[in-house]
C-alpha atoms as a PDB file:
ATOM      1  CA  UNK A   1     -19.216 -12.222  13.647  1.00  0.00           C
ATOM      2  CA  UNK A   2     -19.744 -10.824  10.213  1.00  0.00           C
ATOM      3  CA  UNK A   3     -19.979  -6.972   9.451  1.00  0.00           C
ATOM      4  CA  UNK A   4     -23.255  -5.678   8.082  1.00  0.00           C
ATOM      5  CA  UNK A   5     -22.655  -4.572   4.169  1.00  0.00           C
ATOM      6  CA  UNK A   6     -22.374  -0.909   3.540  1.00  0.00           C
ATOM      7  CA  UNK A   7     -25.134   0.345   1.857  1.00  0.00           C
ATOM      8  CA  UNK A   8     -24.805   3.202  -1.031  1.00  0.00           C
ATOM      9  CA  UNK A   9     -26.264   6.434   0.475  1.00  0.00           C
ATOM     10  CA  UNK A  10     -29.525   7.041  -2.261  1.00  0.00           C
ATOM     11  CA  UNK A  11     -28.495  10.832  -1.959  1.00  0.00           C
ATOM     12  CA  UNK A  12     -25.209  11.025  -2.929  1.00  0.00           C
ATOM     13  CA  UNK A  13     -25.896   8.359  -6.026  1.00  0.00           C
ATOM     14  CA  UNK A  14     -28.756  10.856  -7.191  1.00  0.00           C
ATOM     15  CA  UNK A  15     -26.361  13.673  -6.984  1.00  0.00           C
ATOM     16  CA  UNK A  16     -24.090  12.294  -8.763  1.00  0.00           C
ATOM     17  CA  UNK A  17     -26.119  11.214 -11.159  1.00  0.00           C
ATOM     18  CA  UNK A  18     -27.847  14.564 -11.563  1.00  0.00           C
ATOM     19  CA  UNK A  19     -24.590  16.260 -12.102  1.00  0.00           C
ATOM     20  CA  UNK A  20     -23.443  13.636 -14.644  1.00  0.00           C
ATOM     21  CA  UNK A  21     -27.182  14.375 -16.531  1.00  0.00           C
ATOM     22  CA  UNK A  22     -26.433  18.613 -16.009  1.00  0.00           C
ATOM     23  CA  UNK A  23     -23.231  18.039 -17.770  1.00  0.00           C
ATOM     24  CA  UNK A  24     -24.160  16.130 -20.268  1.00  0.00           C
ATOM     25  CA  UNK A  25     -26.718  18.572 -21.206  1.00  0.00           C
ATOM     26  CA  UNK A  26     -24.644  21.244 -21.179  1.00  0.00           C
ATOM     27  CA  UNK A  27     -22.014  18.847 -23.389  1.00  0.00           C
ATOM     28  CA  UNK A  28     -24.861  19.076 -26.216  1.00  0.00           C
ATOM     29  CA  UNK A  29     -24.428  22.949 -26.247  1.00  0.00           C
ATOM     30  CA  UNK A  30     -20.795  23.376 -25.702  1.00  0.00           C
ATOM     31  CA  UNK A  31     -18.909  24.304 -29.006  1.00  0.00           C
ATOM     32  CA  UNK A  32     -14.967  24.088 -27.633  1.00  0.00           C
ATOM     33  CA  UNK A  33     -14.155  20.508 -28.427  1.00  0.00           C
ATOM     34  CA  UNK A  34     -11.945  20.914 -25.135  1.00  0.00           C
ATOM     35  CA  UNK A  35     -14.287  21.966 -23.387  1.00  0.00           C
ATOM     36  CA  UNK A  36     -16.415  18.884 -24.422  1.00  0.00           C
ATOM     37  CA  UNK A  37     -13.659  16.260 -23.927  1.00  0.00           C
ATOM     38  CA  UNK A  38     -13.872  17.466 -20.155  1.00  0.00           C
ATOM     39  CA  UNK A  39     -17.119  17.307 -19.794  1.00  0.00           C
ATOM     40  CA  UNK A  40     -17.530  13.839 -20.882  1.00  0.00           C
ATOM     41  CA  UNK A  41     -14.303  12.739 -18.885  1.00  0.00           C
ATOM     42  CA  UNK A  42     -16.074  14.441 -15.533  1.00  0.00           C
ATOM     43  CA  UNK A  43     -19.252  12.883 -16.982  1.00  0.00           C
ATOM     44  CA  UNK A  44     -17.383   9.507 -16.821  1.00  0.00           C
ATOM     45  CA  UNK A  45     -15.054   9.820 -13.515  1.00  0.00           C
ATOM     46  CA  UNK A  46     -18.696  10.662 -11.937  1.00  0.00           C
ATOM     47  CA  UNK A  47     -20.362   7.777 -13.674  1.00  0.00           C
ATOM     48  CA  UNK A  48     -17.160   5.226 -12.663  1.00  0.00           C
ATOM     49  CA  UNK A  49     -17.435   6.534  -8.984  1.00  0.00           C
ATOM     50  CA  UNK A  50     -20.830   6.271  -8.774  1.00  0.00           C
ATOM     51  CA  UNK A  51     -20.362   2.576 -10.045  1.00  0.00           C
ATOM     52  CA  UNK A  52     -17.495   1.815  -7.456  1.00  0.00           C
ATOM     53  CA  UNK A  53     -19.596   2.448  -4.917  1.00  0.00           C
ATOM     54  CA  UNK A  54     -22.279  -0.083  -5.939  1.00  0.00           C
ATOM     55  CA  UNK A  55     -19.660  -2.911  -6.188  1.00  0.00           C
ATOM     56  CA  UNK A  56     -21.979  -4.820  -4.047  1.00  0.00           C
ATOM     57  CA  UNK A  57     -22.484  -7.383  -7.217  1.00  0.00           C
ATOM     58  CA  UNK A  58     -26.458  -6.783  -8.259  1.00  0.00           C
ATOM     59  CA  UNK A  59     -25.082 -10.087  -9.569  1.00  0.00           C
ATOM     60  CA  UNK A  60     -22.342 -11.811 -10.626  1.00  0.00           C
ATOM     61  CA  UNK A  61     -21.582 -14.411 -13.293  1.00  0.00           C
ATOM     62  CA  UNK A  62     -17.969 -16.594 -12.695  1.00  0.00           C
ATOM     63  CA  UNK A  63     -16.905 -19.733 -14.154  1.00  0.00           C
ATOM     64  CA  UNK A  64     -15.186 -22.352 -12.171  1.00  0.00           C
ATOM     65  CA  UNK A  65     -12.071 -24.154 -12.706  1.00  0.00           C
ATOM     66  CA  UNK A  66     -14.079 -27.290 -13.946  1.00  0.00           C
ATOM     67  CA  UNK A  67     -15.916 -24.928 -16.892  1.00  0.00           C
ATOM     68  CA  UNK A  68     -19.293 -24.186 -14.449  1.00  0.00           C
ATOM     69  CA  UNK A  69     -20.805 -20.523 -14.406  1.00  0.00           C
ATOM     70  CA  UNK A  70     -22.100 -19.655 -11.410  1.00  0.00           C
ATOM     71  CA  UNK A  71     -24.697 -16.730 -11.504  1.00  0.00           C
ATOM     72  CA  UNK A  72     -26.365 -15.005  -8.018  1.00  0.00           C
ATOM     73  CA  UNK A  73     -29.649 -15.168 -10.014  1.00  0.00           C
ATOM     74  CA  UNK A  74     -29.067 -18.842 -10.376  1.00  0.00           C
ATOM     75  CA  UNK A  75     -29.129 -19.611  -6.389  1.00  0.00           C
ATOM     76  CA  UNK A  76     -31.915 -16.774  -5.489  1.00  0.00           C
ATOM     77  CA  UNK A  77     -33.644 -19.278  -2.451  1.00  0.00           C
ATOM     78  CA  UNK A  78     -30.196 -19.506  -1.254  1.00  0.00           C
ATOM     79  CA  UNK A  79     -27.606 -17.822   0.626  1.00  0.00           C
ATOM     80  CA  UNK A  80     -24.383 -17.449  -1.058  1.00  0.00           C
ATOM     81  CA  UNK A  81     -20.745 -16.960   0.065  1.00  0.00           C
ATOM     82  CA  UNK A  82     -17.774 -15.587  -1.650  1.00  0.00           C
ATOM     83  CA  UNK A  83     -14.568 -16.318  -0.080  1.00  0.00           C
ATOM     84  CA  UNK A  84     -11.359 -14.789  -1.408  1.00  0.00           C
ATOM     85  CA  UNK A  85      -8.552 -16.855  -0.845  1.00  0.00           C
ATOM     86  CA  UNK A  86      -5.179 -17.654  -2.141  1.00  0.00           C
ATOM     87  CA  UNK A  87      -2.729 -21.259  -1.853  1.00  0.00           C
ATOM     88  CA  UNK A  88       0.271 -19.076   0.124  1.00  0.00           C
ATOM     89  CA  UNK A  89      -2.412 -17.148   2.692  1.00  0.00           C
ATOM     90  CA  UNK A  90      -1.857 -18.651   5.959  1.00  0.00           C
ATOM     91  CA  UNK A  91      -5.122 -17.382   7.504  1.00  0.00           C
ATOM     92  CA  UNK A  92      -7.356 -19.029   4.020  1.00  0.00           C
ATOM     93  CA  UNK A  93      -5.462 -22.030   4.552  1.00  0.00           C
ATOM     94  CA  UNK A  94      -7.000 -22.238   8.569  1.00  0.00           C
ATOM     95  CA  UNK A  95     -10.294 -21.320   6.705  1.00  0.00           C
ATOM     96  CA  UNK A  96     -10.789 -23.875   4.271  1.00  0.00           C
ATOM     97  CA  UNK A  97     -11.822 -26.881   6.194  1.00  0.00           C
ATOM     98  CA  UNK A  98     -14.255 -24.408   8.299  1.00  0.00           C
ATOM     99  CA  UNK A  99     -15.564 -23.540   4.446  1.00  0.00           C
ATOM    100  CA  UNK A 100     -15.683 -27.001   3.577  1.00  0.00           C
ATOM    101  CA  UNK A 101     -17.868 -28.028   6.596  1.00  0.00           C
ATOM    102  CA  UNK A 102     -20.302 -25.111   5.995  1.00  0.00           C
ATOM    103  CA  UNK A 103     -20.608 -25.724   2.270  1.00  0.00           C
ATOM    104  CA  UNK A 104     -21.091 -29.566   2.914  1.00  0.00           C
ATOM    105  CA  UNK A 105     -23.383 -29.272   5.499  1.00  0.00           C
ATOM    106  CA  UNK A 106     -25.855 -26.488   3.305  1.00  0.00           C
ATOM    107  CA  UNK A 107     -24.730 -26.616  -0.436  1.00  0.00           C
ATOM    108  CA  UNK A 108     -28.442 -28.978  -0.783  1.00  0.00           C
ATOM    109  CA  UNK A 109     -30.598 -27.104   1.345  1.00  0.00           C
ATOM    110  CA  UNK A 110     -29.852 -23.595   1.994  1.00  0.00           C
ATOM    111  CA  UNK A 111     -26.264 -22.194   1.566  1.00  0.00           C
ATOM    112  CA  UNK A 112     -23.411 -22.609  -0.984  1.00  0.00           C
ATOM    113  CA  UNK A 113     -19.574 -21.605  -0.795  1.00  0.00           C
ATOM    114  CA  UNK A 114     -17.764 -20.018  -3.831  1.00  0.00           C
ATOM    115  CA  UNK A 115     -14.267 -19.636  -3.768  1.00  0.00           C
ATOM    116  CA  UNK A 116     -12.149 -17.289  -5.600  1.00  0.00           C
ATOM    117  CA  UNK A 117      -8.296 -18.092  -5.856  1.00  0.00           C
ATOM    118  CA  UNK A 118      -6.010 -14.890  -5.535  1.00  0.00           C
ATOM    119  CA  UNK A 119      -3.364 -16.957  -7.033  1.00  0.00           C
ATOM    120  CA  UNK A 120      -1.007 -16.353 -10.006  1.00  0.00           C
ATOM    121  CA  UNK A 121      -0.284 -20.116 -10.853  1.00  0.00           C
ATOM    122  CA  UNK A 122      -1.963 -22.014 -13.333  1.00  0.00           C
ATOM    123  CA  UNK A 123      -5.661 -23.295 -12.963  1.00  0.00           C
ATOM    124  CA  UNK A 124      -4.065 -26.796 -13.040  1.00  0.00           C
ATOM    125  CA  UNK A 125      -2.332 -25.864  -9.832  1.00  0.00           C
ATOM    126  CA  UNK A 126      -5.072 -24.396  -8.085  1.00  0.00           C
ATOM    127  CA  UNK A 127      -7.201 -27.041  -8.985  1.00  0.00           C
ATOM    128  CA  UNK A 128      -4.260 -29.679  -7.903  1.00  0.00           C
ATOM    129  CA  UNK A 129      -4.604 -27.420  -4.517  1.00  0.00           C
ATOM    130  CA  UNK A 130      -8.428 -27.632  -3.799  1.00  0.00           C
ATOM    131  CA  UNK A 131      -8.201 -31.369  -4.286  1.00  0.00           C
ATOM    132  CA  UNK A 132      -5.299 -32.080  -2.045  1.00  0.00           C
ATOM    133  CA  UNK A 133      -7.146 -30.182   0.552  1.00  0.00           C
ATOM    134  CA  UNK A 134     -10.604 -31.406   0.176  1.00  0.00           C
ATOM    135  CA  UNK A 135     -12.243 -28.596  -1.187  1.00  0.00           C
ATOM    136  CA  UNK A 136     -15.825 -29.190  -2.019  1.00  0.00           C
ATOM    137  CA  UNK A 137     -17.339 -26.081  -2.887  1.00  0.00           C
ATOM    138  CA  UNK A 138     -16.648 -24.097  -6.675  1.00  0.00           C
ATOM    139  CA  UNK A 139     -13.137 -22.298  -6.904  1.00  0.00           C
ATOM    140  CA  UNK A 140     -12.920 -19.509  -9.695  1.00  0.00           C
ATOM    141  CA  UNK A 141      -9.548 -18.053 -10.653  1.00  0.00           C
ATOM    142  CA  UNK A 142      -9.653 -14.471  -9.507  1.00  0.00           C
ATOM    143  CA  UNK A 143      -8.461 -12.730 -12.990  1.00  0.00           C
ATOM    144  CA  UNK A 144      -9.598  -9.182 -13.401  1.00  0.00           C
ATOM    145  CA  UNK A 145     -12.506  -9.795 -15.234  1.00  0.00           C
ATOM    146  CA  UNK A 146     -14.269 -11.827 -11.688  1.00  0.00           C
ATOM    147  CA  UNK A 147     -12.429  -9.569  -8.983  1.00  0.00           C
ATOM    148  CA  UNK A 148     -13.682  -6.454 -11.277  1.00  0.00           C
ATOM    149  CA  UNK A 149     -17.129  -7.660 -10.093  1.00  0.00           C
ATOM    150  CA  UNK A 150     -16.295  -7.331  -6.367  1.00  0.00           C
ATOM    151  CA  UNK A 151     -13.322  -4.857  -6.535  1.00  0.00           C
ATOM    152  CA  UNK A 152     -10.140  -6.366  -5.528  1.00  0.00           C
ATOM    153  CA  UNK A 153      -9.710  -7.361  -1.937  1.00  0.00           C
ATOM    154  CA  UNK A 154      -7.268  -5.470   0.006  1.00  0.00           C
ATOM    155  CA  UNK A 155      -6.310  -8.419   2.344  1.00  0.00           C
ATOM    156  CA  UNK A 156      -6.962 -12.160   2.147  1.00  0.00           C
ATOM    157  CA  UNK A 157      -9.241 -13.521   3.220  1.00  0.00           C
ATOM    158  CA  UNK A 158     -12.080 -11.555   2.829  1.00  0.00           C
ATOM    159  CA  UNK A 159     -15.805 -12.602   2.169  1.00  0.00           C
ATOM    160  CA  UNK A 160     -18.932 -11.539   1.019  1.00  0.00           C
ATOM    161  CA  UNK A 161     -22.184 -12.961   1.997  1.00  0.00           C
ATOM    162  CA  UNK A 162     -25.456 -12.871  -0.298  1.00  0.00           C
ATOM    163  CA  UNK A 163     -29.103 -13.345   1.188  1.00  0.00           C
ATOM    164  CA  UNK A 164     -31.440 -16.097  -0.586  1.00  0.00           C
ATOM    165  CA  UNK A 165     -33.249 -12.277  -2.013  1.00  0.00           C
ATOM    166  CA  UNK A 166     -29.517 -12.041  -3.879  1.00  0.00           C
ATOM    167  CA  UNK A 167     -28.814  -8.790  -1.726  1.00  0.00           C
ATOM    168  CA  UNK A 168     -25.190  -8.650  -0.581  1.00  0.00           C
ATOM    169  CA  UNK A 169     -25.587  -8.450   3.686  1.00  0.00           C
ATOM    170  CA  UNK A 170     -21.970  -9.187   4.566  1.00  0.00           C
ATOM    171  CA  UNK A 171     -18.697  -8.134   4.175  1.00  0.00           C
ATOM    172  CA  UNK A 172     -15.599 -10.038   6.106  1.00  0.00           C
ATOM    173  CA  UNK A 173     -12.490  -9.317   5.877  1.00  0.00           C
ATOM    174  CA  UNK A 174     -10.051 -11.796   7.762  1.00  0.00           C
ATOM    175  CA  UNK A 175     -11.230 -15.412   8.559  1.00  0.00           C
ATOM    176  CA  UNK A 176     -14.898 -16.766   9.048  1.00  0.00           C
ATOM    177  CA  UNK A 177     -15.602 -20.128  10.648  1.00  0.00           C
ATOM    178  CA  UNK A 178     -19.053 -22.367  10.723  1.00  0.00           C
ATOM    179  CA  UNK A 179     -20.236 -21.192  13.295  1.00  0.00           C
ATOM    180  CA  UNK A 180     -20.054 -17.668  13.054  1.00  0.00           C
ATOM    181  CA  UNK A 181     -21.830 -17.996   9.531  1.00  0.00           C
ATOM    182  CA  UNK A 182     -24.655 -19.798  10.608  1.00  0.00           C
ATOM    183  CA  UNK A 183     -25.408 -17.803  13.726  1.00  0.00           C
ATOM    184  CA  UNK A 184     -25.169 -14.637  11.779  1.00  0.00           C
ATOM    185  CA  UNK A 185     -27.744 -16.235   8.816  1.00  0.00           C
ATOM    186  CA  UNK A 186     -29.743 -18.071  12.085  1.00  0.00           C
ATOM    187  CA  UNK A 187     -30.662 -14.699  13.301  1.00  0.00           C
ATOM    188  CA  UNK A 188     -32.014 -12.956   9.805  1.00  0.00           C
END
């Protein structure tokens, strides 16, 4: 069964950003250029903490192996799932064919799979991968600039589940199969 997403506590984000606004203000007036060079760090830290927090992907854009972009705002209608994986994780490897099944029995009607590969080999070689194991569904490489819009798992695999309004409503980490997918999306 999938976890329900955490959801960034309103309060604390308008704190934070109040005290990012107070010192900016007070930056303005400041003469000691020391002074202002910590201001605007805390004024940053705050602003970078504040944005950790929200790593829930408002949206995402990733490009595939094959060249595709993929953007949340391009499959609003639709749930969508992002599965970290990588070619050497036992536990994705036992999770790909359940993937498979769920992306080929929804990709046309109501669900899609993306997959992003925590692997340090070449694109050729994950791609290589995804076809030996019948991998329908998009895989991205997971460079910094894609895992940057998640924030990098801690284990594999780990996945994140978007409702058809583009709202992230999941978070997995460890394996998900079929069935637990479909009940969870069955009962929303």
């Amino acid at each position: 069964m999938m976890n329900p997403a955490m959801k960034p506590d309103i309060a604390i984000i308008d704190h934070a950003m109040q005290s990012m606004t107070a010192r900016l203000i007070v930056f303005g007036t400041v003469r000691s250029t020391r002074r202002k060079a910590n201001l605007l760090r805390g004024a940053l830290i705050t602003l970078l903490l504040v944005c950790s927090g929200l790593a829930c992907a408002a949206d995402f854009s990733l490009q595939d192996i094959q060249g595709k972009t993929h953007r949340l705002t391009d499959y609003r209608g639709k749930w969508v799932l992002v599965n970290f994986w990588a070619t050497w994780c036992p536990p994705c490897l036992k999770e790909i064919p359940e993937l498979v099944s769920l992306h080929d029995a929804h990709h046309d009607k109501d669900l899609l799979v993306i997959g992003i590969a925590m692997d340090s080999g070449s694109k050729k070689q994950v791609a290589k991968f995804a076809r030996a194991h019948g991998i329908s569904y998009p895989v991205v490489m997971g460079d910094r600039r894609n895992t940057a819009q998640f924030g990098v798992p801690e284990i594999l695999p780990v996945s994140y589940l978007y409702n058809p309004g583009g709202e992230q409503v999941s978070y997995q980490e460890g394996e998900v199969t079929r069935a637990s997918v479909e009940a969870y999306i069955n009962k929303k």
